[in-house]
Protein backbone atom coordinates (compact mmCIF):
# COMPACT_ATOMS: atom_id res chain seq x y z
CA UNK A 1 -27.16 47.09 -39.54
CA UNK A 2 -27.37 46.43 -43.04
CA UNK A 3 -29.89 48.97 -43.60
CA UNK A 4 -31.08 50.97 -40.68
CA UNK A 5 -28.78 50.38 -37.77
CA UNK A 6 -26.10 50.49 -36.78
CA UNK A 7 -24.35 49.14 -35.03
CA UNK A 8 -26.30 46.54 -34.89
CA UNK A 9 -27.99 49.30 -38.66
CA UNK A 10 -29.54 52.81 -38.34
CA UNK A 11 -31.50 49.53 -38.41
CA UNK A 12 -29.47 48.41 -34.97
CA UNK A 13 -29.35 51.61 -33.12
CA UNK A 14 -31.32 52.26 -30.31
CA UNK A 15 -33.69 54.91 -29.86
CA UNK A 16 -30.96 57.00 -27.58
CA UNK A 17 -28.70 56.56 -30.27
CA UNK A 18 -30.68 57.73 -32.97
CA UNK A 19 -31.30 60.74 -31.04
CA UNK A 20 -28.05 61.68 -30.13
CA UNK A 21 -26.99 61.00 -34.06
CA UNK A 22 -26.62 63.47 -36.29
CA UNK A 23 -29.78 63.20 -38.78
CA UNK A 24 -30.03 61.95 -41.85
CA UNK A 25 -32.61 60.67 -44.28
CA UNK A 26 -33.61 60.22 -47.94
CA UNK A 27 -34.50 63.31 -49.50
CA UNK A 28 -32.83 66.94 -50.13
CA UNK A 29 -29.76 67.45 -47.50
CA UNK A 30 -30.29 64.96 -45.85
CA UNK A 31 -30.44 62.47 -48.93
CA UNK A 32 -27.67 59.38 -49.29
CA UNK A 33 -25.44 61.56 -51.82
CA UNK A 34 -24.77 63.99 -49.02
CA UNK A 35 -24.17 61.36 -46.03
CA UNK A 36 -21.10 62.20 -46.09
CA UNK A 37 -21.01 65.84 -45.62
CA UNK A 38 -23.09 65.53 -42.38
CA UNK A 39 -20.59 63.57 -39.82
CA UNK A 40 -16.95 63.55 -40.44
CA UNK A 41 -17.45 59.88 -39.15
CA UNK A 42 -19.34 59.18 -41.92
CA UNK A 43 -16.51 59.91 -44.81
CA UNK A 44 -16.70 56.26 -45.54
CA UNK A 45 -19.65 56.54 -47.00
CA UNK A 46 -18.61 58.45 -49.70
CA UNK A 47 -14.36 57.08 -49.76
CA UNK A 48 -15.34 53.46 -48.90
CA UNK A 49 -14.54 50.78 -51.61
CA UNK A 50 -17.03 48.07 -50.61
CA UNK A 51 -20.15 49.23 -50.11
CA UNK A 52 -23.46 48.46 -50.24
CA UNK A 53 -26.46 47.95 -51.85
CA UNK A 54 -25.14 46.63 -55.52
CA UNK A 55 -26.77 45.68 -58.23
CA UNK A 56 -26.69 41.18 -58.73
CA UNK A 57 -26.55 41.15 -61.97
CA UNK A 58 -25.32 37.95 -64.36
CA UNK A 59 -23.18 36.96 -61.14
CA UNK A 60 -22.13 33.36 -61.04
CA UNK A 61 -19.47 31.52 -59.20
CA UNK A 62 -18.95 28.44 -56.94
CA UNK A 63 -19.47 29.37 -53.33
CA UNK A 64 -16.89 27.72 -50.64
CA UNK A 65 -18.72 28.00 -47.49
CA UNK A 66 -22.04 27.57 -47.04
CA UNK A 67 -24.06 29.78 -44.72
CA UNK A 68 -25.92 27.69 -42.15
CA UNK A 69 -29.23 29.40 -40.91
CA UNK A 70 -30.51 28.12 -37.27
CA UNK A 71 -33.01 30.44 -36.83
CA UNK A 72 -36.17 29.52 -34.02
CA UNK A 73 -39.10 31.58 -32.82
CA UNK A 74 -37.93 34.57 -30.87
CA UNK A 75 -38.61 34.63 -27.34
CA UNK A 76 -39.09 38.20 -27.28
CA UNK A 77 -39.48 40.99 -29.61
CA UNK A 78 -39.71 44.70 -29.51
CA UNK A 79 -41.13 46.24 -32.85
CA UNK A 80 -39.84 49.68 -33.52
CA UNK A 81 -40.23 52.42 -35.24
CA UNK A 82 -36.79 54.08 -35.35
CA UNK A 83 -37.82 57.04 -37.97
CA UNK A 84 -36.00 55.35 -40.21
CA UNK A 85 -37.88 51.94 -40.84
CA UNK A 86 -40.00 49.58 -38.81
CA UNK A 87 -37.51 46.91 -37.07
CA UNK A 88 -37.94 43.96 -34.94
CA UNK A 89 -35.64 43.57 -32.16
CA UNK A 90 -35.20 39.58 -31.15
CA UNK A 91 -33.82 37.69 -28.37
CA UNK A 92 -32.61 34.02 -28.68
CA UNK A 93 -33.79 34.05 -32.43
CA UNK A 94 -30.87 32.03 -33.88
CA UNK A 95 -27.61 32.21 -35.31
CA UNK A 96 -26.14 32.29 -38.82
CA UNK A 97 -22.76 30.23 -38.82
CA UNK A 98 -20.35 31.46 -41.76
CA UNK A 99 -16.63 30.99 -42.18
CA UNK A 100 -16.51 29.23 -39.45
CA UNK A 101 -17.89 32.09 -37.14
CA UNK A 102 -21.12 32.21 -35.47
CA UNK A 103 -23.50 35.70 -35.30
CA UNK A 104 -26.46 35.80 -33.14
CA UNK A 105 -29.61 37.15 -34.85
CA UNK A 106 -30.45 40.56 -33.58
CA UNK A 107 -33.10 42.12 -35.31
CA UNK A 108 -34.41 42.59 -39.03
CA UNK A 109 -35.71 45.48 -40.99
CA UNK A 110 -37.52 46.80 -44.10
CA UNK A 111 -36.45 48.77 -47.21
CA UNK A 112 -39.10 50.17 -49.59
CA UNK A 113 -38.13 50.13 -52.44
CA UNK A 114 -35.86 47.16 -52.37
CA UNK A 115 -32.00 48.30 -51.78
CA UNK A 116 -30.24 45.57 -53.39
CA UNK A 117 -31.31 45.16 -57.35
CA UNK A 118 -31.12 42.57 -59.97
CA UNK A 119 -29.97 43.71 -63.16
CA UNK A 120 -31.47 46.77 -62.41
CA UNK A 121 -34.71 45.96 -60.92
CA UNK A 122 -36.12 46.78 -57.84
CA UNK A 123 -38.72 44.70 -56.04
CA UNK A 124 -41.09 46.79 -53.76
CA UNK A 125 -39.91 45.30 -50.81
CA UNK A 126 -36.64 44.27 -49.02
CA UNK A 127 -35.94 42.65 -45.45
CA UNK A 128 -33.07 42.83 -43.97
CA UNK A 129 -31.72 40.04 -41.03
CA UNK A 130 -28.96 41.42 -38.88
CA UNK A 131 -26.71 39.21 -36.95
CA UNK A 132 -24.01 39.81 -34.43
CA UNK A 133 -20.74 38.17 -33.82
CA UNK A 134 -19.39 37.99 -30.16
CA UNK A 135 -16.46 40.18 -31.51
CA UNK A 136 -18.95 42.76 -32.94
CA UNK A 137 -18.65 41.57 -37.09
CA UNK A 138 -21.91 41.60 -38.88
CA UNK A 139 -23.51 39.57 -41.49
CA UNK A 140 -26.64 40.46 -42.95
CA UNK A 141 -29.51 38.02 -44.39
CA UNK A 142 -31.35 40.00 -47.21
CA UNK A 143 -34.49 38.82 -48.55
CA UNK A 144 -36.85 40.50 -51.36
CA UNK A 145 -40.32 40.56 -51.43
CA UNK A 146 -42.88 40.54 -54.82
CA UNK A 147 -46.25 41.01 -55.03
CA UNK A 148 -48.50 38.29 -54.52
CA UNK A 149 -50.24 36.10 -51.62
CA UNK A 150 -50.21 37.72 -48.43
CA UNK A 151 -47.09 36.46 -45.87
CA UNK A 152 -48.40 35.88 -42.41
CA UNK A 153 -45.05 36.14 -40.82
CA UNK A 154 -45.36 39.94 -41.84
CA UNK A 155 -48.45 39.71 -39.42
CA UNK A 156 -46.69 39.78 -36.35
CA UNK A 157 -44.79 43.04 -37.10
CA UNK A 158 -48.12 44.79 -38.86
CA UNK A 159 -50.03 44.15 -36.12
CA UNK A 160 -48.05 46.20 -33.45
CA UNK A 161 -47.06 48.59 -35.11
CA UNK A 162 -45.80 51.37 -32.71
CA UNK A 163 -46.88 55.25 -33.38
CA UNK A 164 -44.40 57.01 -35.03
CA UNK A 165 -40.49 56.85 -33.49
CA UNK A 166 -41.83 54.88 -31.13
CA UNK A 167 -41.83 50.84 -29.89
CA UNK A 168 -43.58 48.16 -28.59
CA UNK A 169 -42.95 45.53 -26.59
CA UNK A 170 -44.64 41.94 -28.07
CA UNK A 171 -43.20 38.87 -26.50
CA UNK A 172 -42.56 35.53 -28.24
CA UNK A 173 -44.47 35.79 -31.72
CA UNK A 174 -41.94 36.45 -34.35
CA UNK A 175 -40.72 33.26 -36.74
CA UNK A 176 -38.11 34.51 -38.83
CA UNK A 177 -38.23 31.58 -40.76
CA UNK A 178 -41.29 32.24 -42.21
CA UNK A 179 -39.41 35.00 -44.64
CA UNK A 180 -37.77 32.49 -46.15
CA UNK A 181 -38.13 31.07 -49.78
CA UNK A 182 -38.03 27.27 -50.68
CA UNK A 183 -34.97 27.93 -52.68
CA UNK A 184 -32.47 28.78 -50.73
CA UNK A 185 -29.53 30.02 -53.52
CA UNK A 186 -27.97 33.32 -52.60
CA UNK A 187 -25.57 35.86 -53.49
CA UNK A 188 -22.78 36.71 -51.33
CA UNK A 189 -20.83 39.39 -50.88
CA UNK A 190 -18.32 41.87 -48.95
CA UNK A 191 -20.02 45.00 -48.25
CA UNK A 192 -21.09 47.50 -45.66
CA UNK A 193 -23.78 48.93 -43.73
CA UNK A 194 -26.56 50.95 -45.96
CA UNK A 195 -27.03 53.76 -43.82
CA UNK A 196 -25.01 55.95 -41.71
CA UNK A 197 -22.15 55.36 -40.75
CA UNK A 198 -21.51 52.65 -43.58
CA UNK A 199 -19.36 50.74 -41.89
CA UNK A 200 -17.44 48.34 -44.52
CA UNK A 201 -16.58 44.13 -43.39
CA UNK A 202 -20.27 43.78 -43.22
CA UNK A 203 -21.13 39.72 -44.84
CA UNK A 204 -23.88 39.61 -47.37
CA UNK A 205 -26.13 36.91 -48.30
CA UNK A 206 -28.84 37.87 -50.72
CA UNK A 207 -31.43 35.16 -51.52
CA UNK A 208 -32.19 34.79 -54.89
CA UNK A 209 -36.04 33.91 -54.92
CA UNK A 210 -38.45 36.42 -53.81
CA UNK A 211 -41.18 35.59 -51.44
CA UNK A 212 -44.42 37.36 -51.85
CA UNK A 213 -46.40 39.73 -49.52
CA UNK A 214 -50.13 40.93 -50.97
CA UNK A 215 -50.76 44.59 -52.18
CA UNK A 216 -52.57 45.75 -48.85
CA UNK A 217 -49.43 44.35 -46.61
CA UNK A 218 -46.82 46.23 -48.95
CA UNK A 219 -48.77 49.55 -48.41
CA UNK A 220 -49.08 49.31 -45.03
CA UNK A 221 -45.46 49.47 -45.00
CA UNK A 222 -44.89 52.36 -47.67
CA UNK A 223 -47.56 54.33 -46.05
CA UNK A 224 -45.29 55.03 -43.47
CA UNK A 225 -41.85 54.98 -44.88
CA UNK A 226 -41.75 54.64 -49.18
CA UNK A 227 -38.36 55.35 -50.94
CA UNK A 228 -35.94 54.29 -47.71
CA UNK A 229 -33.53 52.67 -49.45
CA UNK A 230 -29.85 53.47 -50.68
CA UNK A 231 -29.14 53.46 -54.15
CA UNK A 232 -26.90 50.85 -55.47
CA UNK A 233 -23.20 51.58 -55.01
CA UNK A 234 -20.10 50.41 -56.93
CA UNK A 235 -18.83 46.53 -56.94
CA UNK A 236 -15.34 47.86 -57.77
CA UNK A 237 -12.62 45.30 -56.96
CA UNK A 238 -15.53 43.14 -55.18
CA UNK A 239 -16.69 39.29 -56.44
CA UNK A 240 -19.59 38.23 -55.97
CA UNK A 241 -20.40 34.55 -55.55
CA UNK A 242 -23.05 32.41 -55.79
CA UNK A 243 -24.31 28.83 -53.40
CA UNK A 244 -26.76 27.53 -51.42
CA UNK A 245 -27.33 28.44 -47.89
CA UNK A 246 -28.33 25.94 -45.40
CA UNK A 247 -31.49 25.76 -43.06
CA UNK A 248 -31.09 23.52 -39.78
């Protein structure tokens, strides 16, 4: 969903659905310029005037709404390698509540190098938190990491890390909330999915503050997928806005 599934991202699909997908990656043919040349139901990513990553840069603005994060331990989580990232599928792991609408936390993702940028930086690191709304809209939580001090909710997800394209089933250990920075000011803005199909009326919420994850935990990451991200697309006709988001 915002980067490797979708539906709910190739970050949401399911293994069945990855395989029945045409294929796509991040190099040669198969590289994000050429997206749209491999599905005809993929033309948005290429004609599609709000899509994503972007570049934050200089943004300011007063924000409306506040997002409103109830995020709790997940009673169960599958870690999976989809081919495209490592992702953590959750059940009963919260809800994001935004405009007035509420989307269940699905699953979350990595990015190496970050997708998003800030005036035209990249951190090494990107997660990316997928919710659901009963009516199938998406809103995605994106969160960067630096280096630094190791993050032990990473540990979870590192630990069980399936063999390649594969998954693992790991019960109630993952604490979303643990990715989360003390300061909670974000970014928002209308975009889309960041891979295939690229699905525009996605919500984005970009926190502003890194959190850190140590050298060792970064290449564990990169030594299986380095360079998965999307590079930054147009803002176009877009504002971005800036606020606080809310943690219950």
């Amino acid at each position: 969903m915002a980067g490797d599934a979708e539906p709910v991202e190739a970050e949401g699909d399911t293994m069945a659905e990855e395989r029945a997908a045409p294929a796509w990656g991040y190099e040669g043919e198969l590289a994000p310029a050429n997206w749209d040349d491999l599905s005809e139901a993929w033309a948005v990513c290429e004609t599609g005037t709000e899509q994503s990553p972007i570049d934050l840069a200089g943004m300011e603005g007063g924000e409306a709404v506040t997002p409103v994060l109830d995020w709790t331990v997940a009673e169960a989580a599958d870690i999976v390698d989809n081919g495209h990232t490592i992702q953590a599928n959750l059940t009963n792991a919260g809800s994001l509540t935004l405009d007035g609408t509420e989307y269940e936390l699905v699953q979350f993702h990595f990015h190496a190098e970050s997708e998003h940028t800030v005036e035209g930086e990249q951190y090494p690191l990107e997660v990316h938190f997928v919710h659901a709304s009963e009516d199938g809209r998406l809103a995605v939580v994106g969160v960067f990491f630096e280096e630094g001090e190791a993050e032990p909710g990473l540990d979870p997800v590192w630990n069980n890390l399936p063999q390649a394209q594969g998954h693992i089933p790991v019960g109630t250990i993952v604490d979303p909330a643990e990715f989360l920075p003390e300061d909670l000011t974000a970014w928002r803005y209308p975009g889309s999915l960041t891979t295939p199909p690229c699905s525009e009326g996605v919500a984005w919420t970009v926190l502003q503050t890194p959190i850190t994850a140590s050298a060792e935990q970064i290449a564990a990451y990169t030594a299986r997928y380095d360079n998965n991200y999307r590079p930054v697309q147009p803002l176009g006709d877009r504002t971005v806005t800036v606020g606080d988001v809310t943690l219950e």
